[in-house]
N, C-alpha and C. Protein backbone atom coordinates (compact mmCIF):
# COMPACT_ATOMS: atom_id res chain seq x y z
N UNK A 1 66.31 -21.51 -1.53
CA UNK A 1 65.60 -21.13 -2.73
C UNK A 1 65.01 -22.35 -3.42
N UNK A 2 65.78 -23.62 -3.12
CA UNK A 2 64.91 -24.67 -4.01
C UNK A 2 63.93 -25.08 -3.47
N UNK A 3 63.68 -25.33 -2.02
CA UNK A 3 62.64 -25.56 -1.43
C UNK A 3 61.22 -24.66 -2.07
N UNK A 4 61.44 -23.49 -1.92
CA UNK A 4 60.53 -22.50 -2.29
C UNK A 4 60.13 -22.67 -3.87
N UNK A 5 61.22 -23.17 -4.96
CA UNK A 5 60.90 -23.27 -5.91
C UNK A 5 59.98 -24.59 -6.14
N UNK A 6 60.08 -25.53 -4.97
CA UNK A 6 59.68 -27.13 -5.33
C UNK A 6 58.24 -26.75 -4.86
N UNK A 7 58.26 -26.09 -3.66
CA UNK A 7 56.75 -25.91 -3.41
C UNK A 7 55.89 -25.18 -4.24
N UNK A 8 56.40 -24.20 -4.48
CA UNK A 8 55.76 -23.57 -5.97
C UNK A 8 55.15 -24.13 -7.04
N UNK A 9 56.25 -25.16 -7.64
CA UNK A 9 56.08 -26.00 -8.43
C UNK A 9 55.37 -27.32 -8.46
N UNK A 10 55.17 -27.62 -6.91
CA UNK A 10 54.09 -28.17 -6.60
C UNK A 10 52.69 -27.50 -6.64
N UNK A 11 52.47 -26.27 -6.48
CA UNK A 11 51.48 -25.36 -6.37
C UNK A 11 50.79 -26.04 -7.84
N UNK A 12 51.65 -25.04 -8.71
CA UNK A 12 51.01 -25.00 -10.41
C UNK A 12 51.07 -26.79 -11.01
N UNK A 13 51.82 -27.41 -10.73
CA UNK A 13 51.29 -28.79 -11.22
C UNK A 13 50.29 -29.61 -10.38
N UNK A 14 50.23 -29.11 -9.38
CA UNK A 14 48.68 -30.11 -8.95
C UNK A 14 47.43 -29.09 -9.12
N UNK A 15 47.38 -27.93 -9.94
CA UNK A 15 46.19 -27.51 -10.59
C UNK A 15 45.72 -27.76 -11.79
N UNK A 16 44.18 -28.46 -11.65
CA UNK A 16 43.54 -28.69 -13.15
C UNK A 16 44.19 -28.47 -14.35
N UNK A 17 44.94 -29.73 -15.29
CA UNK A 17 45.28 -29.25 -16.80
C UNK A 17 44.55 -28.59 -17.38
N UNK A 18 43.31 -28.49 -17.11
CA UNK A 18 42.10 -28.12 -18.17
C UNK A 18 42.68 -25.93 -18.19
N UNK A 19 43.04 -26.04 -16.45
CA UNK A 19 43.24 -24.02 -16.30
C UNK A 19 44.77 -24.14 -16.63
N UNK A 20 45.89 -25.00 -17.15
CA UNK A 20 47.02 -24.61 -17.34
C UNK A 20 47.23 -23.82 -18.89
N UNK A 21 46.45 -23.84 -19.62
CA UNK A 21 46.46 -23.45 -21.11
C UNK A 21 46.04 -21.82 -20.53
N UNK A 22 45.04 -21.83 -19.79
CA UNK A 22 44.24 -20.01 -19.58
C UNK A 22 45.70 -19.44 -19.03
N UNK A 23 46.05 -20.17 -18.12
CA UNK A 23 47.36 -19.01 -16.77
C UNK A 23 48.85 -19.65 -17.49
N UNK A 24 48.93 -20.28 -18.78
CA UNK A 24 50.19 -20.35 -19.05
C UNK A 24 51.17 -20.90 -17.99
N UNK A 25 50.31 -21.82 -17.50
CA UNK A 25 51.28 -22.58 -16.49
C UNK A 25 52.36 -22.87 -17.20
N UNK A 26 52.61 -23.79 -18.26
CA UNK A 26 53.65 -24.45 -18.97
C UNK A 26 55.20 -23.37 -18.74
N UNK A 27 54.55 -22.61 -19.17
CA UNK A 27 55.95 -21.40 -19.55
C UNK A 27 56.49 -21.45 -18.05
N UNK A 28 55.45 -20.87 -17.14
CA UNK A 28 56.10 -20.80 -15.82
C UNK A 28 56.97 -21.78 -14.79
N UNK A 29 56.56 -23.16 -15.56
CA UNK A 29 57.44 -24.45 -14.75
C UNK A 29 58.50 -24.31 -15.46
N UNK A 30 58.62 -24.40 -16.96
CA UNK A 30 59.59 -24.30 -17.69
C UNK A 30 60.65 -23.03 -17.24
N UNK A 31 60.60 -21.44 -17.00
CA UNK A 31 61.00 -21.00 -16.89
C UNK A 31 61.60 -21.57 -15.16
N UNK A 32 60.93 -21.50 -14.16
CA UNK A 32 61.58 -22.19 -13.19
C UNK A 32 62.35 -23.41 -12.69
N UNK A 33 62.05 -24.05 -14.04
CA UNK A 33 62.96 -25.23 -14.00
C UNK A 33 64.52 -24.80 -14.84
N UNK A 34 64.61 -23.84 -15.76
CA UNK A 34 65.76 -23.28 -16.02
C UNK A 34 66.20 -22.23 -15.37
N UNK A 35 65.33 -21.57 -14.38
CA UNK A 35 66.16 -21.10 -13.71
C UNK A 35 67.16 -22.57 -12.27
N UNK A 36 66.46 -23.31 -12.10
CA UNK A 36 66.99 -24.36 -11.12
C UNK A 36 68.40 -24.99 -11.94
N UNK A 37 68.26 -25.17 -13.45
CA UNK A 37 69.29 -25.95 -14.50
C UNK A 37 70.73 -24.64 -14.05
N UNK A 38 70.27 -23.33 -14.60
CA UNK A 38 71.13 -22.64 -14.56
C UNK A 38 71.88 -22.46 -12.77
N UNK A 39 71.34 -22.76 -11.89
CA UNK A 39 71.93 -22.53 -11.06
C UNK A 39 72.91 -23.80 -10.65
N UNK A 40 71.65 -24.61 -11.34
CA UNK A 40 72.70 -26.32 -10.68
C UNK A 40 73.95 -25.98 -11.70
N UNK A 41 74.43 -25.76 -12.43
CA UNK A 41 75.33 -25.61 -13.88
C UNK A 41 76.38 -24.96 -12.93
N UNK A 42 76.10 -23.85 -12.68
CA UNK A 42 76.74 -22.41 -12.20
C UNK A 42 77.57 -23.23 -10.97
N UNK A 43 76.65 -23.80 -9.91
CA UNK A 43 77.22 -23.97 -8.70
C UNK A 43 77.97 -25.99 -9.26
N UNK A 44 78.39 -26.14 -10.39
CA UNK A 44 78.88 -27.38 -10.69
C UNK A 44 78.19 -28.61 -10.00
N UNK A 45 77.08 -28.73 -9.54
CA UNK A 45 76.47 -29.25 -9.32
C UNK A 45 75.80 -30.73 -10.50
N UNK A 46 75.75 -30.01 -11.50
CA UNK A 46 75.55 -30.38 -12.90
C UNK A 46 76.41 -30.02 -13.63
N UNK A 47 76.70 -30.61 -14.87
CA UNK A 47 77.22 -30.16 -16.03
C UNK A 47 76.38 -29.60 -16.81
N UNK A 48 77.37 -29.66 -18.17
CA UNK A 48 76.34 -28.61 -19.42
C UNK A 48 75.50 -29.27 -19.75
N UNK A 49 76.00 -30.87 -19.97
CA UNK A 49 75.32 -31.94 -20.67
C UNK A 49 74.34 -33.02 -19.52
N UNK A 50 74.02 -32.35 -18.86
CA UNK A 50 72.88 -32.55 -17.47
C UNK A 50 73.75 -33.91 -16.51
N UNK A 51 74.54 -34.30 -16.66
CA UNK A 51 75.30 -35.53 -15.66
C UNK A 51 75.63 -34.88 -14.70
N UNK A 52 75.61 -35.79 -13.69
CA UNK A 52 75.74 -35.08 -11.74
C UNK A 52 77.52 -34.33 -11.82
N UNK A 53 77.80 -33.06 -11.60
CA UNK A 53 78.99 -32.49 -11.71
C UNK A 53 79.52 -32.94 -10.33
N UNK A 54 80.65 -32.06 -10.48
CA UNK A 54 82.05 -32.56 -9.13
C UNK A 54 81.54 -32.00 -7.89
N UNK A 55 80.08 -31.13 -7.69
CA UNK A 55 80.03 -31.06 -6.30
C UNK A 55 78.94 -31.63 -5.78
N UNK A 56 78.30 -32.21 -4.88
CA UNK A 56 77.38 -32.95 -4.19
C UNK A 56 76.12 -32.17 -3.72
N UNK A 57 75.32 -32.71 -4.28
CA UNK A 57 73.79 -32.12 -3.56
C UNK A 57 74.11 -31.67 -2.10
N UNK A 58 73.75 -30.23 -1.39
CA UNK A 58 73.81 -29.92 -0.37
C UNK A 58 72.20 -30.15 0.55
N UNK A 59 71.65 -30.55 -0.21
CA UNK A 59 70.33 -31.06 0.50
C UNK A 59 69.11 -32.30 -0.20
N UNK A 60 68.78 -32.74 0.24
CA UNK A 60 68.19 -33.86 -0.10
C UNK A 60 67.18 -34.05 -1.04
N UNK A 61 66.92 -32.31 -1.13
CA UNK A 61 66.00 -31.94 -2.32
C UNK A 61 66.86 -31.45 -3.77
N UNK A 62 67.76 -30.93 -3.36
CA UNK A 62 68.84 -30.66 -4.46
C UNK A 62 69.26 -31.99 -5.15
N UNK A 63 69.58 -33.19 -4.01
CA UNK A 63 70.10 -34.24 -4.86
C UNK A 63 69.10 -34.85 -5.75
N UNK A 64 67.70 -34.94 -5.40
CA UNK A 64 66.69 -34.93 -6.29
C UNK A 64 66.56 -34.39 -7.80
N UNK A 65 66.81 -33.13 -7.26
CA UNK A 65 66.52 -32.48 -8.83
C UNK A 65 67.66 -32.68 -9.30
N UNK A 66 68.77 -32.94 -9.07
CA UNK A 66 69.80 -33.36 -10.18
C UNK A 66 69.93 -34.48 -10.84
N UNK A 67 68.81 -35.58 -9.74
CA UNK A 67 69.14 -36.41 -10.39
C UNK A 67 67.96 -36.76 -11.43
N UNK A 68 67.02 -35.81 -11.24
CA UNK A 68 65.97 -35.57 -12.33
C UNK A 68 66.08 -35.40 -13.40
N UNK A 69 67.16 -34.21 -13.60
CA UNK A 69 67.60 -33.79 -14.39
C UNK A 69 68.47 -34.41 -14.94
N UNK A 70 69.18 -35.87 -14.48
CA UNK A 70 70.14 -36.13 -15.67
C UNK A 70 69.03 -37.86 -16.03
N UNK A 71 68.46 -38.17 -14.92
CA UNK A 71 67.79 -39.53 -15.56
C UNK A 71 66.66 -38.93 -16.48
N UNK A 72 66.09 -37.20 -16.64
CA UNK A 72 65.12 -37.26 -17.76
C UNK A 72 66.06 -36.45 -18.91
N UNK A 73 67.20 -36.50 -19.18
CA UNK A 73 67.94 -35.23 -19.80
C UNK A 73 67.89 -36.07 -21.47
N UNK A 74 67.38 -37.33 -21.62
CA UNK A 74 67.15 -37.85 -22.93
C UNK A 74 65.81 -36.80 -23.91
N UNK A 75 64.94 -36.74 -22.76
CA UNK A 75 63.83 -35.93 -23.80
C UNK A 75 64.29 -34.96 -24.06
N UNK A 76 65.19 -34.31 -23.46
CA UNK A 76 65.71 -32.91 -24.23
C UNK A 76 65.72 -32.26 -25.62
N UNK A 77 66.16 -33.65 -25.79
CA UNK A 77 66.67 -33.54 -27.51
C UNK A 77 65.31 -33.46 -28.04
N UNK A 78 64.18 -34.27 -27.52
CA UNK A 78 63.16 -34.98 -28.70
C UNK A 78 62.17 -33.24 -27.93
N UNK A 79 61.60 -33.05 -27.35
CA UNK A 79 61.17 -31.89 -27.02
C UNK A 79 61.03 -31.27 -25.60
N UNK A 80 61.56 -29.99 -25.69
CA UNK A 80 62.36 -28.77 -24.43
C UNK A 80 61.60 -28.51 -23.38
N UNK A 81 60.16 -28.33 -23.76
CA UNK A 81 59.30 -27.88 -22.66
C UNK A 81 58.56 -29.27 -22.50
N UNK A 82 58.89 -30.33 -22.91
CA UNK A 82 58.11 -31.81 -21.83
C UNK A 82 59.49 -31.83 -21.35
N UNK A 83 60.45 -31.15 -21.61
CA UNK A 83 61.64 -32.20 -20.92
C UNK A 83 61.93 -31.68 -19.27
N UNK A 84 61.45 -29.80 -19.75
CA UNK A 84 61.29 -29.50 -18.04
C UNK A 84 59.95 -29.49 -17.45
N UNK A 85 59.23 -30.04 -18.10
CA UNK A 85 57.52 -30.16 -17.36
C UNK A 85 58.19 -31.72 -16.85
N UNK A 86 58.51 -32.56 -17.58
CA UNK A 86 58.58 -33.87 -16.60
C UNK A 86 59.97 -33.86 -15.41
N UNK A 87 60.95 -32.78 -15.81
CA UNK A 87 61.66 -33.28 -14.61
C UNK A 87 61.28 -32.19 -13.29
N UNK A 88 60.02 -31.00 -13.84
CA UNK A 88 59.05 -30.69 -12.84
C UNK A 88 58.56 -32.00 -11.78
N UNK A 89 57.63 -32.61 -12.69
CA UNK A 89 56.85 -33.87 -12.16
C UNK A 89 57.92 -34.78 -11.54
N UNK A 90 59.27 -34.78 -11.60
CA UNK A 90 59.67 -35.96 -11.36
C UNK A 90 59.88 -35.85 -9.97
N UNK A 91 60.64 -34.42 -9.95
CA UNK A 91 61.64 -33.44 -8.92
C UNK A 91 60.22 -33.06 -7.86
N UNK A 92 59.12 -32.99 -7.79
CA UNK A 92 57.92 -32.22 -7.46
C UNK A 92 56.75 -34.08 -6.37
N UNK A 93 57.13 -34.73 -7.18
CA UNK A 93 56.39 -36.09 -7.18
C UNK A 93 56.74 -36.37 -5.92
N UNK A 94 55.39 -37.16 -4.79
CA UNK A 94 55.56 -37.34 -3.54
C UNK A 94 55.84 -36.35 -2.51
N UNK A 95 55.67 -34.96 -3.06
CA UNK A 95 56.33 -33.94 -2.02
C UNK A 95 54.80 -33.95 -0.95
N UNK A 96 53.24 -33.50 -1.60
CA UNK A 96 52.08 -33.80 -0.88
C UNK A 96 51.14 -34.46 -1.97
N UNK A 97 50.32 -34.99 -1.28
CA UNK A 97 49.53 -35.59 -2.15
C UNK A 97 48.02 -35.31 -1.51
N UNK A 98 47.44 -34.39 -2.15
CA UNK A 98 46.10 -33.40 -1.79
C UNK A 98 45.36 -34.54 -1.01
N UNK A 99 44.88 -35.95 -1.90
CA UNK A 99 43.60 -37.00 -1.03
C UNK A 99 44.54 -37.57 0.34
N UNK A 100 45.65 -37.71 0.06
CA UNK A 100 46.34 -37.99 1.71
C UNK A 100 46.03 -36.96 2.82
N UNK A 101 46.15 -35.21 2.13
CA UNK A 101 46.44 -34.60 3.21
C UNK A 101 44.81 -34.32 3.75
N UNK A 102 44.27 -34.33 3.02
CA UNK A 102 42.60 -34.12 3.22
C UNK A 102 42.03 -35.31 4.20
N UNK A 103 42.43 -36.45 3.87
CA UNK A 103 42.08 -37.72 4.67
C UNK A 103 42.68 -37.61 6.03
N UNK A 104 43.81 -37.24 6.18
CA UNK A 104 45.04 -37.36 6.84
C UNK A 104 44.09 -36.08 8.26
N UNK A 105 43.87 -35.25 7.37
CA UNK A 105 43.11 -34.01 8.64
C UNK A 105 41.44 -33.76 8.94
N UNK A 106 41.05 -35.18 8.13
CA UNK A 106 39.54 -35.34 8.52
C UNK A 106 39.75 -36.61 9.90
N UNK A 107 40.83 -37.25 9.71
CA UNK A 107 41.29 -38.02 11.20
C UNK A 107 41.73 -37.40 12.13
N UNK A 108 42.70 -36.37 12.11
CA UNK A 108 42.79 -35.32 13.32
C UNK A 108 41.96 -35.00 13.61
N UNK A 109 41.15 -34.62 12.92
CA UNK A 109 39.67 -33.88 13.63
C UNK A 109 38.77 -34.74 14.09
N UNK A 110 38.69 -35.86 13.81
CA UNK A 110 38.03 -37.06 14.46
C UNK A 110 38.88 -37.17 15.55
N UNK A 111 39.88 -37.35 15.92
CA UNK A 111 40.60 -38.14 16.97
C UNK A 111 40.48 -37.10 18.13
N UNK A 112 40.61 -35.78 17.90
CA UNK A 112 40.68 -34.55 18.59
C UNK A 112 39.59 -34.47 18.99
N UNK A 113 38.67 -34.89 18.10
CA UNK A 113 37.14 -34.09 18.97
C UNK A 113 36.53 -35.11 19.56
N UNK A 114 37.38 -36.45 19.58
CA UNK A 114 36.64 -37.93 20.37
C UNK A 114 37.11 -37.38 21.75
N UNK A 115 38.48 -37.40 21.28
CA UNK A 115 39.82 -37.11 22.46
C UNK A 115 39.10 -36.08 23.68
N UNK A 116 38.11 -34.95 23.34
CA UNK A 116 37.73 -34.17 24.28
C UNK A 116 36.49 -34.58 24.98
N UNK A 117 35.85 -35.83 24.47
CA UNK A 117 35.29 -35.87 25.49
C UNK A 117 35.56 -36.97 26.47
N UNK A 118 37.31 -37.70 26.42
CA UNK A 118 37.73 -38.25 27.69
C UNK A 118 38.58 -37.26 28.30
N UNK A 119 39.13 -36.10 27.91
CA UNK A 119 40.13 -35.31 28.49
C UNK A 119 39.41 -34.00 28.84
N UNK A 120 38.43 -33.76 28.46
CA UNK A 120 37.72 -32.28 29.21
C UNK A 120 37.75 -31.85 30.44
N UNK A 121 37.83 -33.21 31.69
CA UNK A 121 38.38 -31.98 32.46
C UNK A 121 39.83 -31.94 32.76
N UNK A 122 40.53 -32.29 31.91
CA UNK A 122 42.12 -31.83 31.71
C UNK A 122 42.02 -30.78 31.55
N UNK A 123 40.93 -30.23 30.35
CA UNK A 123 41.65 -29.08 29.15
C UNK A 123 41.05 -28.06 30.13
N UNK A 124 42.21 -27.29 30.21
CA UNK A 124 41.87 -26.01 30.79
C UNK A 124 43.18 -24.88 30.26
N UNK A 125 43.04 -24.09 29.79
CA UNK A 125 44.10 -22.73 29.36
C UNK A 125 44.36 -22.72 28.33
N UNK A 126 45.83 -23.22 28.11
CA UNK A 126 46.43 -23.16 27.01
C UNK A 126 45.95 -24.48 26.04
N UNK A 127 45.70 -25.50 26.93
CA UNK A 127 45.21 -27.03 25.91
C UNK A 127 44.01 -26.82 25.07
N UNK A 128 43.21 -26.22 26.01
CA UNK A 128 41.76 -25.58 25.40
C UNK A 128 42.05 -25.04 23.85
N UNK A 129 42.72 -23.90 23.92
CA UNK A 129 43.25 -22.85 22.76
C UNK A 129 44.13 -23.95 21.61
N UNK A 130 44.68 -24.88 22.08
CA UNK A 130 45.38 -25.67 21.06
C UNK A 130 44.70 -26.73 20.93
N UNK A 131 43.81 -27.48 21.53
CA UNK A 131 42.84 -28.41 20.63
C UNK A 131 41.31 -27.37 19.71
N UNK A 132 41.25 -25.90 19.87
CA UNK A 132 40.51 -25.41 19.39
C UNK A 132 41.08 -25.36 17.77
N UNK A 133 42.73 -24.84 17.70
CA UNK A 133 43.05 -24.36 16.65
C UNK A 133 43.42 -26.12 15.85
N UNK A 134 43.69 -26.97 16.63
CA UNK A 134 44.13 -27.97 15.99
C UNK A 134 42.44 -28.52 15.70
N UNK A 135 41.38 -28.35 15.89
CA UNK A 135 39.85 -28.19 15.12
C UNK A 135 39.67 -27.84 14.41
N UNK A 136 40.20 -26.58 14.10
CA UNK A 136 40.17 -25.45 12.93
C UNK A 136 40.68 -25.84 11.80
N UNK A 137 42.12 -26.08 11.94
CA UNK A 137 42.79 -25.86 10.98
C UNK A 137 42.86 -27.10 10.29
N UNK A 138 42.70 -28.33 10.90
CA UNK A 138 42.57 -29.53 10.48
C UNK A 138 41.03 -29.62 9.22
N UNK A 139 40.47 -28.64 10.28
CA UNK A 139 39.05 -28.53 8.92
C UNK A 139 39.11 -27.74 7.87
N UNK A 140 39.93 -26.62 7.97
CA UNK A 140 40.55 -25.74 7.14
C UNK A 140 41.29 -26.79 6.21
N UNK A 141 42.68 -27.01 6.72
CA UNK A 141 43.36 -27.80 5.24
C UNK A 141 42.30 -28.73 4.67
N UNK A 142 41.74 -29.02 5.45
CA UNK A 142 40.98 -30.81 4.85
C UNK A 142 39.91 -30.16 3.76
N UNK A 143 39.38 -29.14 3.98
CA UNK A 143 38.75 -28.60 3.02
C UNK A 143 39.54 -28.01 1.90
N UNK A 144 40.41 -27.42 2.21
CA UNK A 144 41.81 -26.61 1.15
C UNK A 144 42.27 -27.85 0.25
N UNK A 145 42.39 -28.87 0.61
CA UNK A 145 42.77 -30.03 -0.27
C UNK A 145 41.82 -30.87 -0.90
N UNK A 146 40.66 -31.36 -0.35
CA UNK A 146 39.33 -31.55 -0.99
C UNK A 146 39.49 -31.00 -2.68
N UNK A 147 39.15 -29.72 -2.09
CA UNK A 147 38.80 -29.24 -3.30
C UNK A 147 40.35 -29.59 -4.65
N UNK A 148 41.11 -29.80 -4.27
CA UNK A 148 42.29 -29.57 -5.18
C UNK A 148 42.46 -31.39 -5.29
N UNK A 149 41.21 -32.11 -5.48
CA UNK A 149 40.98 -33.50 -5.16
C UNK A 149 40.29 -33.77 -6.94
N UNK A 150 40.79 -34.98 -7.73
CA UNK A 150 39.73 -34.94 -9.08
C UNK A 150 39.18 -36.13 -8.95
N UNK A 151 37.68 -35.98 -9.74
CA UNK A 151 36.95 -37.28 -9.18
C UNK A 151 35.91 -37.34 -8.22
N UNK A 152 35.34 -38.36 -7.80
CA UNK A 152 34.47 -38.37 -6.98
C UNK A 152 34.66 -38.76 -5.64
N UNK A 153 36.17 -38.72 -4.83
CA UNK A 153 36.47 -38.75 -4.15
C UNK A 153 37.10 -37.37 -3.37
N UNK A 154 36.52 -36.68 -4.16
CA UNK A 154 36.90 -34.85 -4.23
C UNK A 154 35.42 -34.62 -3.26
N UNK A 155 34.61 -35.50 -3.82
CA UNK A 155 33.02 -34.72 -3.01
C UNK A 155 32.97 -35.15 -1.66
N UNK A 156 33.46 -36.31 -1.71
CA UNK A 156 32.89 -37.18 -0.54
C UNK A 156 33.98 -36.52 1.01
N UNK A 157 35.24 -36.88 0.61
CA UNK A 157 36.32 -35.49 1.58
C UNK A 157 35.71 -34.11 1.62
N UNK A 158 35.44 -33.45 0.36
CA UNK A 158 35.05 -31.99 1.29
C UNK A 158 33.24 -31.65 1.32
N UNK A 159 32.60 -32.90 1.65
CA UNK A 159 31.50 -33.22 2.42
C UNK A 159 31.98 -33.19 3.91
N UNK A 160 32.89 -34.24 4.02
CA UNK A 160 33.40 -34.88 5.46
C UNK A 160 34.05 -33.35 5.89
N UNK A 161 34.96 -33.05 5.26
CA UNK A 161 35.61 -31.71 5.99
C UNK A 161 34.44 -30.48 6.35
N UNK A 162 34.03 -30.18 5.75
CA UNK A 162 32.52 -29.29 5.64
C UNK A 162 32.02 -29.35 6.77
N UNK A 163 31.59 -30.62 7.05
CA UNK A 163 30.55 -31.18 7.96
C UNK A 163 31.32 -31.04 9.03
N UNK A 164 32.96 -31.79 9.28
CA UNK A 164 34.00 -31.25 10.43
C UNK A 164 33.50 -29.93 10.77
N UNK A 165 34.06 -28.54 10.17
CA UNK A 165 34.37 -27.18 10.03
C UNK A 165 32.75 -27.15 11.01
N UNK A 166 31.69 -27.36 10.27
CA UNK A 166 29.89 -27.09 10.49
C UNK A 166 30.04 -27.61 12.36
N UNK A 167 30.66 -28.44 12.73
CA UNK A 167 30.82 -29.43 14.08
C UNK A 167 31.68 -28.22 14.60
N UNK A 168 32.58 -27.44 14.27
CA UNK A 168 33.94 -26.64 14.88
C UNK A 168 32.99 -25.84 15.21
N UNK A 169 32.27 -24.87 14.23
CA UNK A 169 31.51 -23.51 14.70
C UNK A 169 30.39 -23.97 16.03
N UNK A 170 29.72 -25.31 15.35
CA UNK A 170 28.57 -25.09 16.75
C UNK A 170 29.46 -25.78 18.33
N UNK A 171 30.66 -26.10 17.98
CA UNK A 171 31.66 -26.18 19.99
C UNK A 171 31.76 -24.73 19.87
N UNK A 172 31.97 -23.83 18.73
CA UNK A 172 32.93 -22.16 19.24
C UNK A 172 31.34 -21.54 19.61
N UNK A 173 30.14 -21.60 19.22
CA UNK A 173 29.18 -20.74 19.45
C UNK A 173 28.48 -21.45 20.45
């Protein structure tokens, strides 16, 4: 369940501050970050007063958020909803980082589509079908993250991915 909650929570904090006021993002990290407090509490994981309790992170993401939760548990006092928006950000921080993964799959798709024209007459069957989808989808995310890119390094990636995807259709047609 925390995994699912971290990715989530990665979801709504790497979208535009400007749309978190329209969709009430705030409430929704906040509420999922007390639901994560209440469970770390429950399973003694944590205490009341946010310090690491008597049982041990069972995963490497758990030991994270506890320990989020007790190195940011000072803002508490001074105000409630920065105190679980930042140990959102803290607990959430480094999980993906949109211009890595966009960069990261405009090079697969470079390397893949160099790659076929020394290995073409390898590819035959099943390789065919998996350097097609590893074309695809590499242009797919690279565009999916582009856009979730701020700045002017947002255009120039989902130019490059675009132009990938535009290269995928005319090998499939």
């Amino acid at each position: 369940m925390m995994e699912f909650l971290r990715i989530l929570l990665w979801g709504l904090l790497s979208l535009p501050e400007k749309d978190w006021k329209k969709r009430n993002i705030d409430k929704e990290i906040e509420d999922g970050m007390k639901l994560a407090q209440r469970s770390l509490i429950k399973s003694q994981q944590l205490n009341e007063d946010l310090t690491l309790g008597s049982e041990p992170g069972h995963s490497k993401s758990t030991r994270k958020l506890m320990k989020a939760f007790s190195t940011q548990r000072y803002i508490l006092e001074e105000d409630e909803k920065e105190f679980y928006l930042q140990v959102a950000k803290v607990w959430v921080g480094g999980l993906f980082n949109s211009y890595y993964v966009a960069l990261s799959c405009s090079g697969i798709f470079l390397v893949t589509y160099l790659s076929t024209f020394l290995l073409h007459p390898y590819l035959s069957g099943w390789s065919t079908v998996i350097w097609t989808m590893i074309l695809f989808f590499s242009s797919i995310i690279g565009i999916l993250n582009a856009i979730r890119i701020e700045g002017g390094r947002k255009w120039l990636l989902l130019l490059l991915n675009v132009f990938f995807f535009i290269i995928f259709i005319m090998i499939m047609s």
